[in-house]
N, C-alpha and C. Protein backbone atom coordinates (compact mmCIF):
# COMPACT_ATOMS: atom_id res chain seq x y z
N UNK A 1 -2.68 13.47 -8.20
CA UNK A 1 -2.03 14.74 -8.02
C UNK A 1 -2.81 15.54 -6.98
N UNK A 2 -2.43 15.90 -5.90
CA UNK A 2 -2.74 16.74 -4.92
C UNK A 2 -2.85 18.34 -5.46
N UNK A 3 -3.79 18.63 -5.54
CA UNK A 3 -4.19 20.16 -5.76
C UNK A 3 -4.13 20.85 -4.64
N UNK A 4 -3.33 22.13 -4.64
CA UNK A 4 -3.38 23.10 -3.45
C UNK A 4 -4.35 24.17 -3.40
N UNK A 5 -5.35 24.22 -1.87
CA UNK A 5 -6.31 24.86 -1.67
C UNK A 5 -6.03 26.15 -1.23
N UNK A 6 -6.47 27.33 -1.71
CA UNK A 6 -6.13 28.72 -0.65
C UNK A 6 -7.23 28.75 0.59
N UNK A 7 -6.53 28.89 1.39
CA UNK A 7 -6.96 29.09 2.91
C UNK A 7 -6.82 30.24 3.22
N UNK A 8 -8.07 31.21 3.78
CA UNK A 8 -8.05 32.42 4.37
C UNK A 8 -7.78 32.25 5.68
N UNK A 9 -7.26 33.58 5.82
CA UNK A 9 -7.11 33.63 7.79
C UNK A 9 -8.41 33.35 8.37
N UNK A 10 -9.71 33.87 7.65
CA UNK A 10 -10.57 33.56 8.56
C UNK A 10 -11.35 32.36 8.36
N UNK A 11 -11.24 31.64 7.44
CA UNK A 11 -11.43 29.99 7.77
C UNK A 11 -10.58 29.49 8.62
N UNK A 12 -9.51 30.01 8.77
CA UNK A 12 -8.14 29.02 9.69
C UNK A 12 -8.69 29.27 11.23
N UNK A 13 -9.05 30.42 11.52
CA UNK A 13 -9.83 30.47 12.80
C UNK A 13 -10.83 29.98 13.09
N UNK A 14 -11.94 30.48 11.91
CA UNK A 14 -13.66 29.67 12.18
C UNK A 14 -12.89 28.02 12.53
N UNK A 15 -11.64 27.57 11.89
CA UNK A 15 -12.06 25.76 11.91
C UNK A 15 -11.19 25.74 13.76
N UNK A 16 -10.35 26.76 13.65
CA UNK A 16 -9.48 26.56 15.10
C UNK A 16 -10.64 26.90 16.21
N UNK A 17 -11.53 27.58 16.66
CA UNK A 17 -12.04 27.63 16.84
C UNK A 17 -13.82 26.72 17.15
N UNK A 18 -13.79 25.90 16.20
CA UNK A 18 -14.14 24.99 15.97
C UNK A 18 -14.17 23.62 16.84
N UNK A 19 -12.76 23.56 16.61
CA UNK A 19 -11.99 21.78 16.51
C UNK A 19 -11.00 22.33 18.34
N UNK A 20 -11.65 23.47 19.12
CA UNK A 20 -11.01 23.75 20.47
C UNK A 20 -11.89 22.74 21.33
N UNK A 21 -11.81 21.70 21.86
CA UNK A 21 -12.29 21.27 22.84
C UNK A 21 -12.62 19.96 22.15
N UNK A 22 -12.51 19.50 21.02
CA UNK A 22 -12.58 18.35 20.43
C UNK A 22 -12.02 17.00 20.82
N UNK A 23 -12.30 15.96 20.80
CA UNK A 23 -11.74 15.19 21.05
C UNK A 23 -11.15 14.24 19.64
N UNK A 24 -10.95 14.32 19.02
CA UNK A 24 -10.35 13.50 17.50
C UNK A 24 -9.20 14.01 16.62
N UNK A 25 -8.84 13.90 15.90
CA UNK A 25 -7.85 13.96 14.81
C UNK A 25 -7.90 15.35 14.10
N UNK A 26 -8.99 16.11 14.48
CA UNK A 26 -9.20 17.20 13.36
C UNK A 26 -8.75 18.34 14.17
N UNK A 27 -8.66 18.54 15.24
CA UNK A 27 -7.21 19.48 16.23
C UNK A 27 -6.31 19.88 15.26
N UNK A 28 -5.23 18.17 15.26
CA UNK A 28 -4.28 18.31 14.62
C UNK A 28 -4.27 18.48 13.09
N UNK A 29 -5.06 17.88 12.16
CA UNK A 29 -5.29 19.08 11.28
C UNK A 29 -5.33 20.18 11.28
N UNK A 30 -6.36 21.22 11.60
CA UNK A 30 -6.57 22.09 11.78
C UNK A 30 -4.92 23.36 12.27
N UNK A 31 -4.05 22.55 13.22
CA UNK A 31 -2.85 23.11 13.65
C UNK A 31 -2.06 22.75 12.95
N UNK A 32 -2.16 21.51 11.79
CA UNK A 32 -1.10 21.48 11.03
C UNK A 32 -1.15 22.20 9.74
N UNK A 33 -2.35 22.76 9.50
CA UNK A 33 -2.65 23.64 8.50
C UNK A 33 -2.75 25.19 8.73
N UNK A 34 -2.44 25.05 10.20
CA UNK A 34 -2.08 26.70 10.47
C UNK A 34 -0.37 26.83 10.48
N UNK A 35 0.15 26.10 10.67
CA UNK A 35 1.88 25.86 11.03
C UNK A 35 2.18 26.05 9.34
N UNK A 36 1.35 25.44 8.36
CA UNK A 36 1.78 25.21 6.74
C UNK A 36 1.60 26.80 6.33
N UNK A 37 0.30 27.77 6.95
CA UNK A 37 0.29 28.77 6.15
C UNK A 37 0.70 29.86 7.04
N UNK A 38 1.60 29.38 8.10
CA UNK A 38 1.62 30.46 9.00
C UNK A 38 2.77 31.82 8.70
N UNK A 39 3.40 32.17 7.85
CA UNK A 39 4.20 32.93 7.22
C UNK A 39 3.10 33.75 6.56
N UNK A 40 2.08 33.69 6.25
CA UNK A 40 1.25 34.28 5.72
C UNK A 40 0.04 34.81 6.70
N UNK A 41 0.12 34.82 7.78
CA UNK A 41 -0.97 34.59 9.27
C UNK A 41 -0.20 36.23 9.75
N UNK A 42 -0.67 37.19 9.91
CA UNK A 42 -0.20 38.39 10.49
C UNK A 42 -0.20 38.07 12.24
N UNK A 43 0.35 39.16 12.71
CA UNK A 43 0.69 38.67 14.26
C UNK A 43 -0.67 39.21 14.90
N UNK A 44 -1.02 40.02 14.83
CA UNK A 44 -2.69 40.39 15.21
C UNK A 44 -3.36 39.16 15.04
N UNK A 45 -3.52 38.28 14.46
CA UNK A 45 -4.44 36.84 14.14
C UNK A 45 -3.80 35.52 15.11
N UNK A 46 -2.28 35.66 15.11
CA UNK A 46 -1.53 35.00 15.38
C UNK A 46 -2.14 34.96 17.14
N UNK A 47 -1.87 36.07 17.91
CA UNK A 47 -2.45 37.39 18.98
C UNK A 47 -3.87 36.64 19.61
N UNK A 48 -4.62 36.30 18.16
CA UNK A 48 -6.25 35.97 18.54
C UNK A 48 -6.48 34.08 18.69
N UNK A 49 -5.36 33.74 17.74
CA UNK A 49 -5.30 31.91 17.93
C UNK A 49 -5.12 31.70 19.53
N UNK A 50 -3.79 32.68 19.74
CA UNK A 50 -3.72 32.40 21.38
C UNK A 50 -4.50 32.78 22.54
N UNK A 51 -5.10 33.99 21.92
CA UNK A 51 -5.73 33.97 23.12
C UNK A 51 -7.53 33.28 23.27
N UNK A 52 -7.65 33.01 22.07
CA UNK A 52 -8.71 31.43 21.73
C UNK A 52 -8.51 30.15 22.60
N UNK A 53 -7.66 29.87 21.95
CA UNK A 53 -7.24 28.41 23.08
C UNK A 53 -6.76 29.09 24.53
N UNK A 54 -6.73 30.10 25.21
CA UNK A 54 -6.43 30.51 26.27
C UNK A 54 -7.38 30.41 27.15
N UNK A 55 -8.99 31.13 26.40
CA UNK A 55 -10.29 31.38 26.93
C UNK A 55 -10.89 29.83 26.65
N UNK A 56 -10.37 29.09 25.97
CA UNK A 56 -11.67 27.85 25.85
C UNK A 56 -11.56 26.97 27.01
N UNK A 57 -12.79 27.17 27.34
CA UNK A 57 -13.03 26.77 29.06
C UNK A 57 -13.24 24.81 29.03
N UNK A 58 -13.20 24.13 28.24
CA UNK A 58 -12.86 22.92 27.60
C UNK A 58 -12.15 22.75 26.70
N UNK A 59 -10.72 22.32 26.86
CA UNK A 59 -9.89 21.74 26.41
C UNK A 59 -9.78 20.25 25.70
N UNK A 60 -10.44 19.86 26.25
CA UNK A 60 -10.74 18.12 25.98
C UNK A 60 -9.84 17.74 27.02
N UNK A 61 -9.32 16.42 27.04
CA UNK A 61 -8.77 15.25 27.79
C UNK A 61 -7.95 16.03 28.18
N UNK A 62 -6.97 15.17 29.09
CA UNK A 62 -5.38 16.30 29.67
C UNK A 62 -4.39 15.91 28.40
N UNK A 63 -4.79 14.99 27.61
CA UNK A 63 -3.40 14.86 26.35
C UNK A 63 -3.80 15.85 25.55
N UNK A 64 -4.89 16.10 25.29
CA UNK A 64 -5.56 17.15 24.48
C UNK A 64 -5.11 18.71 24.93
N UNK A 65 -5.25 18.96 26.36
CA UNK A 65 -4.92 20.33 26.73
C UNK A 65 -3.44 20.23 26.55
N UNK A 66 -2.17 19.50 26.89
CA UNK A 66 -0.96 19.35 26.46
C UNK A 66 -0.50 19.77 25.23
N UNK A 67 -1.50 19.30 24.18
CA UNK A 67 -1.40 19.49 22.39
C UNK A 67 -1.84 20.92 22.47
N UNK A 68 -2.55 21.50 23.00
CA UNK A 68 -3.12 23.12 22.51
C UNK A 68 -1.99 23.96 23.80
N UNK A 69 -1.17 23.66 24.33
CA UNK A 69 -0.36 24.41 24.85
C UNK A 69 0.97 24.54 24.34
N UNK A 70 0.91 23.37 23.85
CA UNK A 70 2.28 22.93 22.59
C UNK A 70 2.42 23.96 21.47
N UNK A 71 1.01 23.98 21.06
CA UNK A 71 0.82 24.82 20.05
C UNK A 71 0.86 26.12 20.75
N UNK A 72 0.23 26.61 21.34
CA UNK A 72 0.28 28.06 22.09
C UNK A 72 1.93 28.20 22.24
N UNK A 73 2.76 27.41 22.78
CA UNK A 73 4.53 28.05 22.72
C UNK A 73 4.62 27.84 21.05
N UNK A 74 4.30 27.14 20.10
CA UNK A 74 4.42 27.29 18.90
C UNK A 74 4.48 28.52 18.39
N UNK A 75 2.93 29.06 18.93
CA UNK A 75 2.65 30.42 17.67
C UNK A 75 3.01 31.42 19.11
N UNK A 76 3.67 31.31 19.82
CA UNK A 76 4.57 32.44 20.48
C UNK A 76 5.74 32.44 19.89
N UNK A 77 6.54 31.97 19.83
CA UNK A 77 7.84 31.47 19.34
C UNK A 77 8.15 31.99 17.90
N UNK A 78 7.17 32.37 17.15
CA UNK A 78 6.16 32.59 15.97
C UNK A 78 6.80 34.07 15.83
N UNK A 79 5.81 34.16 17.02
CA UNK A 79 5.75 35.76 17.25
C UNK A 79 7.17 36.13 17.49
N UNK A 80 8.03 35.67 18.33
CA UNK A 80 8.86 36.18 18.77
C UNK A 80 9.79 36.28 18.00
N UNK A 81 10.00 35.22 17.11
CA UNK A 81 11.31 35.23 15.90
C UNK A 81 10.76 36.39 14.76
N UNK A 82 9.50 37.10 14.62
CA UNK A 82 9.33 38.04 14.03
C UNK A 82 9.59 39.43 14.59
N UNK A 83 10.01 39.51 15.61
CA UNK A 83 10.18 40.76 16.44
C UNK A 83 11.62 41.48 16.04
């Protein structure tokens, strides 16, 4: 049985933040566990994911910078259907 963990906004950043410039599997964790609690993510935080991966001056590989821009129209798109 899978037990569900509460995740604060500010672990979801410390790990996004984190896992920016990475090269492995824990990216996409990390973004698939922000997409799961993101109804609960205020747009001010939402605001700071993007402009995180905006400033990180290493991206990793070019498939890697592709995946964090993917996500950046993600949590715009985010934003925008809340407007």
């Amino acid at each position: 049985m899978e037990q569900k963990l509460a995740v604060t906004n500010d672990i979801l950043f410390f790990a996004l933040k984190y896992v920016l410039g990475k090269s492995s599997d824990a990216p996409i964790l990390v973004m698939d566990t922000i997409k799961e609690n993101i109804k609960s993510i205020e747009d001010v935080n939402l605001r700071e994911y993007i402009r995180e991966i905006y400033e990180c001056r290493n991206s990793g590989m070019i498939t890697d910078e592709t995946t964090w821009l993917d996500f950046v129209d993600y949590l715009q798109e985010e934003l925008r259907s809340r407007e």
